[in-house]
N, C-alpha and C. Protein backbone atom coordinates (compact mmCIF):
# COMPACT_ATOMS: atom_id res chain seq x y z
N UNK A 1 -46.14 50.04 8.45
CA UNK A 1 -46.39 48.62 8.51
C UNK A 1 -46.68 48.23 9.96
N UNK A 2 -47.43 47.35 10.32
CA UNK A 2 -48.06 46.96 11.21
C UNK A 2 -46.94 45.99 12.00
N UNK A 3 -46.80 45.71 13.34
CA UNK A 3 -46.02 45.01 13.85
C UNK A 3 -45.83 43.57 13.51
N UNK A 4 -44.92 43.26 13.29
CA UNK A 4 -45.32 41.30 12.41
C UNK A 4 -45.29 40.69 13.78
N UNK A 5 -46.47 39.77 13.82
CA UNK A 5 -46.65 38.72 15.35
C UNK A 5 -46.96 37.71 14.80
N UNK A 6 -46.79 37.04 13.49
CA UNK A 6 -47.12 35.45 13.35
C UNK A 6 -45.94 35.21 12.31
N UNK A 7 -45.51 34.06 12.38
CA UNK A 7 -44.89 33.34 11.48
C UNK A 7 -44.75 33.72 9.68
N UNK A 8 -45.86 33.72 9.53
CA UNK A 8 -46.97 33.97 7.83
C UNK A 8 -46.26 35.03 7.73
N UNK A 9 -46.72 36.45 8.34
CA UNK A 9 -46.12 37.63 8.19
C UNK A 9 -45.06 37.79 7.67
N UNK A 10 -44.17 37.25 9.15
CA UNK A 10 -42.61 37.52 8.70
C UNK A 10 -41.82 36.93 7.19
N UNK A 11 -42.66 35.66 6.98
CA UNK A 11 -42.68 35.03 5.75
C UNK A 11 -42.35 36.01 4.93
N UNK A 12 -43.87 36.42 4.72
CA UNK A 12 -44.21 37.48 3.63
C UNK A 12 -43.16 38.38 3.37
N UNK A 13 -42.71 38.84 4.77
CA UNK A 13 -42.03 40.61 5.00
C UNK A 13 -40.41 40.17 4.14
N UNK A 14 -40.13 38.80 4.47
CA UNK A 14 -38.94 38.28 4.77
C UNK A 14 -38.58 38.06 2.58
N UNK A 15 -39.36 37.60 2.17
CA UNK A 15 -39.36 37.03 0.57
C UNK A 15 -40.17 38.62 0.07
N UNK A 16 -40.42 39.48 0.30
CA UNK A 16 -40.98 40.49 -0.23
C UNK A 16 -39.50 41.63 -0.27
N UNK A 17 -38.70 41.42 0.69
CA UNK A 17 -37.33 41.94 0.94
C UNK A 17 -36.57 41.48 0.21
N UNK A 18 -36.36 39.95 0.03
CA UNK A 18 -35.57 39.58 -1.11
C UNK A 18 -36.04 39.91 -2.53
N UNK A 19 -37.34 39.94 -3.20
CA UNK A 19 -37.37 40.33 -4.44
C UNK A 19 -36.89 41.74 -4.64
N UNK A 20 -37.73 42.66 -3.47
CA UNK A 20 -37.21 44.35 -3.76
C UNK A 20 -35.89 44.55 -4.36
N UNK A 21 -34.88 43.56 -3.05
CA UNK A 21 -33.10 43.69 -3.13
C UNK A 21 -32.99 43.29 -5.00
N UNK A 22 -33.77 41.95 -5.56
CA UNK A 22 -33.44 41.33 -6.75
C UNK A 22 -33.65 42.25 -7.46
N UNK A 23 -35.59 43.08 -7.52
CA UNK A 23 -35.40 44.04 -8.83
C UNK A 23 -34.58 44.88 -8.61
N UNK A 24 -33.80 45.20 -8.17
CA UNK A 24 -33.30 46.53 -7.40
C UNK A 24 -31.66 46.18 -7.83
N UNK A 25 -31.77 45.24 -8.18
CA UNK A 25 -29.85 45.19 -8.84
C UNK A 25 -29.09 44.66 -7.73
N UNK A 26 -29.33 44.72 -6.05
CA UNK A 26 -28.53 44.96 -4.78
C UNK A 26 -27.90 43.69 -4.62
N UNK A 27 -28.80 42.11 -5.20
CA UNK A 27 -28.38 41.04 -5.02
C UNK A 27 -28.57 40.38 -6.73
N UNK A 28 -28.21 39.18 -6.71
CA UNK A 28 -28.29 38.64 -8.44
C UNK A 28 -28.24 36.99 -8.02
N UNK A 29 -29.10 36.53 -8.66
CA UNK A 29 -29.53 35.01 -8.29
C UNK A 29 -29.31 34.39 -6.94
N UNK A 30 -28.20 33.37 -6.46
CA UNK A 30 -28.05 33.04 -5.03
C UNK A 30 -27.52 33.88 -4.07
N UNK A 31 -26.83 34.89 -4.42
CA UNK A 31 -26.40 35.63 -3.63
C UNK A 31 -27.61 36.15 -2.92
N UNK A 32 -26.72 37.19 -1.71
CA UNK A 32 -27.32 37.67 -0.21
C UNK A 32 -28.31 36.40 0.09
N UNK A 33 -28.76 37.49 1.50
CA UNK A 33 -29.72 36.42 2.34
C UNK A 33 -29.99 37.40 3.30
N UNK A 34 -31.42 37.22 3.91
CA UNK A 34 -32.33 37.90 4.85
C UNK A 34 -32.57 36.79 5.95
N UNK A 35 -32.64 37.37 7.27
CA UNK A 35 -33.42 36.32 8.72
C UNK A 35 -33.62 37.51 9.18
N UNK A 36 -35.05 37.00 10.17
CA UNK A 36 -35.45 37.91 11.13
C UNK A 36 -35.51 36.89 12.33
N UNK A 37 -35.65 37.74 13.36
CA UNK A 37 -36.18 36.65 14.85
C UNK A 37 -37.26 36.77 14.91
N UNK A 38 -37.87 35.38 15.40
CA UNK A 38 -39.61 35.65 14.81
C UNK A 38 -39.43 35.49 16.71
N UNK A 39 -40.69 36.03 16.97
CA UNK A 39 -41.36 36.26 18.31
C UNK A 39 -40.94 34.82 19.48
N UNK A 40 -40.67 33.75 18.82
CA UNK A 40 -40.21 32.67 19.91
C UNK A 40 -38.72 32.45 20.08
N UNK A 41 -38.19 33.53 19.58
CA UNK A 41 -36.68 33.61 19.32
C UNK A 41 -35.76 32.39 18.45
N UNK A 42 -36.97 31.81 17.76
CA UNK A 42 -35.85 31.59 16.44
C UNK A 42 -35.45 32.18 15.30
N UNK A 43 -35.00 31.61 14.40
CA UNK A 43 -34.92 32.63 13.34
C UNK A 43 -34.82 32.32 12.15
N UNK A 44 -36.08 32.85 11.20
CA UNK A 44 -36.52 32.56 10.16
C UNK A 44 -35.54 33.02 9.03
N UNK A 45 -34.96 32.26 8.19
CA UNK A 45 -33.52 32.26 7.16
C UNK A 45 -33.62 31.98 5.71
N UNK A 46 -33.38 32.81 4.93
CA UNK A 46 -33.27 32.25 3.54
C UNK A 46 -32.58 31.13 3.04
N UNK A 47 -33.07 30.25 2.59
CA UNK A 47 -32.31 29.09 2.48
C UNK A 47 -30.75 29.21 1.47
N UNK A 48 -30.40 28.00 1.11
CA UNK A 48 -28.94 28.48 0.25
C UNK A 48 -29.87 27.28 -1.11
N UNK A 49 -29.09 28.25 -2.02
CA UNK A 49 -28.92 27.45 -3.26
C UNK A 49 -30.34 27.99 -3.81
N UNK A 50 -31.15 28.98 -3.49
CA UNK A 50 -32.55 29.28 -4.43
C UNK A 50 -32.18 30.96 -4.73
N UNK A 51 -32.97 31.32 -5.84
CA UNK A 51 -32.56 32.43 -6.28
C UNK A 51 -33.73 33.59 -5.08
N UNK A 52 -33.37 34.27 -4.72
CA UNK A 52 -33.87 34.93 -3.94
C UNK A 52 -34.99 36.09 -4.75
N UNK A 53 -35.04 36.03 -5.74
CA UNK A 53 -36.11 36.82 -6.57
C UNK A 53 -37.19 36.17 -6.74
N UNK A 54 -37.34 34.63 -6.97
CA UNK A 54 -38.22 33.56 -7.47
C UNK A 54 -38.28 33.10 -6.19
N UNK A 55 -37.88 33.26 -4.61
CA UNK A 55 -38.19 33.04 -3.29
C UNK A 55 -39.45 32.66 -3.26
N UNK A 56 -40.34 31.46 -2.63
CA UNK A 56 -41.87 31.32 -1.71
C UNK A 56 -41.41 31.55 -0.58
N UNK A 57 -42.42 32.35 0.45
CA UNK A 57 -42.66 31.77 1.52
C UNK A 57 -42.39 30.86 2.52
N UNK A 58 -42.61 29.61 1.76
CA UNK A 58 -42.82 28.24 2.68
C UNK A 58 -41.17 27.49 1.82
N UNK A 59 -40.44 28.73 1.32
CA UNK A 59 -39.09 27.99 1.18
C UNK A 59 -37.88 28.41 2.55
N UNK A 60 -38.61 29.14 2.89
CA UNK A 60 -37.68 29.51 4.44
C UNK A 60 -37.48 29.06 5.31
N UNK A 61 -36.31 28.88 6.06
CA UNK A 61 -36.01 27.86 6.83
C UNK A 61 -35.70 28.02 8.31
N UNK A 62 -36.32 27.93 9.59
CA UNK A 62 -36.37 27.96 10.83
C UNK A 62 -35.47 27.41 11.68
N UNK A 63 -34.58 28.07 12.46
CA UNK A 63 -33.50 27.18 13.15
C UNK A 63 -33.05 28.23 14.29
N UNK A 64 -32.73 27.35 15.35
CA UNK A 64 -32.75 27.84 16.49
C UNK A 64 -30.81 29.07 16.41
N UNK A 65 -30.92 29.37 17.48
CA UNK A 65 -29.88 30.33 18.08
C UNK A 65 -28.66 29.12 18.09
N UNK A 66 -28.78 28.04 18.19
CA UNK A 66 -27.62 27.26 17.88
C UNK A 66 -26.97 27.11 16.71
N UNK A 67 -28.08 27.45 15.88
CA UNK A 67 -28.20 27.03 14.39
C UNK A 67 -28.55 25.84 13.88
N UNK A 68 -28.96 25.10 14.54
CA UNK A 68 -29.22 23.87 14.19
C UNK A 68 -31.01 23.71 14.04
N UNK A 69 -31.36 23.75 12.68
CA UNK A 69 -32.53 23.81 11.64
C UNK A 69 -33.98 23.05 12.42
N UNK A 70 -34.94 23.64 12.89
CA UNK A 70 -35.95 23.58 13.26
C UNK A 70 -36.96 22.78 12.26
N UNK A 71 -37.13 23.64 11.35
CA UNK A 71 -38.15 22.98 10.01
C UNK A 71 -37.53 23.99 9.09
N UNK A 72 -38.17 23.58 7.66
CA UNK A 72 -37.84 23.88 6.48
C UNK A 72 -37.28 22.68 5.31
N UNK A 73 -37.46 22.77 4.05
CA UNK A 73 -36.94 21.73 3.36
C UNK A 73 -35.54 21.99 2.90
N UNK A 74 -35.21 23.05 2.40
CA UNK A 74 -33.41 22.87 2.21
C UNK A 74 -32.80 23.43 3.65
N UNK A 75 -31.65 23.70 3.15
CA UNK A 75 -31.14 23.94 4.53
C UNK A 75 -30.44 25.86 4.56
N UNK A 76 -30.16 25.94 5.39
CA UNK A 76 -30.48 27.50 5.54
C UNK A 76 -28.78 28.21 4.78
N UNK A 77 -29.16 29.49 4.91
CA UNK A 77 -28.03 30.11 4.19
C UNK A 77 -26.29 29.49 4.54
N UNK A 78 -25.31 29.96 3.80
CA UNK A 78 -24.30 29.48 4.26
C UNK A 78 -23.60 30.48 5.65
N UNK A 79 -24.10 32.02 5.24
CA UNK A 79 -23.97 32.89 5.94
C UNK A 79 -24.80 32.71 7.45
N UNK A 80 -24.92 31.86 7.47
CA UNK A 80 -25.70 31.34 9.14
C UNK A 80 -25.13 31.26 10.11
N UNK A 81 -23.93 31.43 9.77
CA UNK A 81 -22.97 31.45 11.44
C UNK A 81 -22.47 33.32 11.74
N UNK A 82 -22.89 33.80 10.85
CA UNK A 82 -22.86 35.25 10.97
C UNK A 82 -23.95 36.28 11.16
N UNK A 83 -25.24 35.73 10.83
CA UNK A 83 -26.30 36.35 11.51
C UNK A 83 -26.73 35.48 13.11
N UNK A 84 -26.28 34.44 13.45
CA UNK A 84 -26.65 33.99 14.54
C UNK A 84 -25.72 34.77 15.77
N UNK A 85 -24.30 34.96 15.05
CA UNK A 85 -23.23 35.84 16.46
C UNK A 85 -24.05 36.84 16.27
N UNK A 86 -24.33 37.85 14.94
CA UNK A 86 -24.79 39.24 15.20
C UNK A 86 -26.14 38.97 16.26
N UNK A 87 -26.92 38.00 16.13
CA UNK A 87 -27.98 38.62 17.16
C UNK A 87 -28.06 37.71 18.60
N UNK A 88 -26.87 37.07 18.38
CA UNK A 88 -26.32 36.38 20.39
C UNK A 88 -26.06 37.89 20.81
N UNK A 89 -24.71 38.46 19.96
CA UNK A 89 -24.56 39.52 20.21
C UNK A 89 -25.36 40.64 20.27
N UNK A 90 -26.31 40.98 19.75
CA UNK A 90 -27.25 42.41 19.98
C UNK A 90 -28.51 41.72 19.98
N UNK A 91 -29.29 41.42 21.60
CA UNK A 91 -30.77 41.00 21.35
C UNK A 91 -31.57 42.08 20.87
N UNK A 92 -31.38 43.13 20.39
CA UNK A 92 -32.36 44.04 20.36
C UNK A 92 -31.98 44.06 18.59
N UNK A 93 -31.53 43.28 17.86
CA UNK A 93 -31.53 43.06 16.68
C UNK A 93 -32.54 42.08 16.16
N UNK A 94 -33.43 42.64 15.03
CA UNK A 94 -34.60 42.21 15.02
C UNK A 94 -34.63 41.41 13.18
N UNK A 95 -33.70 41.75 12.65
CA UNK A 95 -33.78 41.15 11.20
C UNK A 95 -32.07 42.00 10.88
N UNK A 96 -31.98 40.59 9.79
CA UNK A 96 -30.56 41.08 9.51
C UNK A 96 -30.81 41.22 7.63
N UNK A 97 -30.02 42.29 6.87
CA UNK A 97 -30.06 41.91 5.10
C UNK A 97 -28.56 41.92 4.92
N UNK A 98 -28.14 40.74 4.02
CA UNK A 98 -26.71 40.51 4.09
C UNK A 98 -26.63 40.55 2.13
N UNK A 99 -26.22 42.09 1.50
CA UNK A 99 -26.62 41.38 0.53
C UNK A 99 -25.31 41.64 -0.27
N UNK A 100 -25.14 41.28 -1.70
CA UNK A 100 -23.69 41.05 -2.34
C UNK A 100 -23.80 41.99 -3.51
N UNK A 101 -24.40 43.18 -3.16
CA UNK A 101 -24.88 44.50 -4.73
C UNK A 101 -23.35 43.82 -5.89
N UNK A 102 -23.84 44.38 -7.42
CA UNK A 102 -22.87 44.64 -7.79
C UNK A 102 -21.94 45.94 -8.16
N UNK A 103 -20.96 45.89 -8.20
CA UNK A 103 -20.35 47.27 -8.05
C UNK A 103 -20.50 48.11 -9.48
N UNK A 104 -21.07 49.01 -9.22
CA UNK A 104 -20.91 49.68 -10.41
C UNK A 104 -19.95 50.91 -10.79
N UNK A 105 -19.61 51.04 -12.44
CA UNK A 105 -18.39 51.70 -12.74
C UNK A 105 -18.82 52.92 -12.92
């Protein structure tokens, strides 16, 4: 895959990750959540409350290193105060997947 340098991309990369995780059993309706740092160092976030299989694009939500929401229409995961320490803490962290599999017997 080609290096992602626009917004659109990461979109794409970002809701193409959440369906894989959905068919894939790893997450199940609202659960997990994906952000990456897009190139101006904010960071693009799955919102809360949408099923991450049926994810658009233009449902993702932008908000700075404070956490406090740039653009987007809902508001971003609840897990947002835990991918923002992981990447204060490691700048060389480039996307985080936080997801809730179910356990199998």
């Amino acid at each position: 895959m080609a290096p992602l340098r626009f917004e659109r991309d990461f979109r794409k990369a970002l809701v193409e990750v959440c369906r894989r995780m959905y068919q894939r059993g790893l997450i199940v309706a609202l659960d997990g959540n994906v952000s990456a740092r897009l190139p101006n160092g904010r960071i693009l976030t799955t919102p809360r409350g949408v099923c991450k299989g049926d994810l658009e694009p233009e449902e993702l939500v932008i908000v700075g290193l404070d956490g406090r929401k740039v653009s987007g229409r809902g508001e971003p995961t609840s897990e947002l105060p835990l991918h923002l320490e992981c990447y204060r803490q490691r700048p060389d962290i480039g996307a985080m997947v936080h997801g809730h599999s179910l356990q199998v017997r």
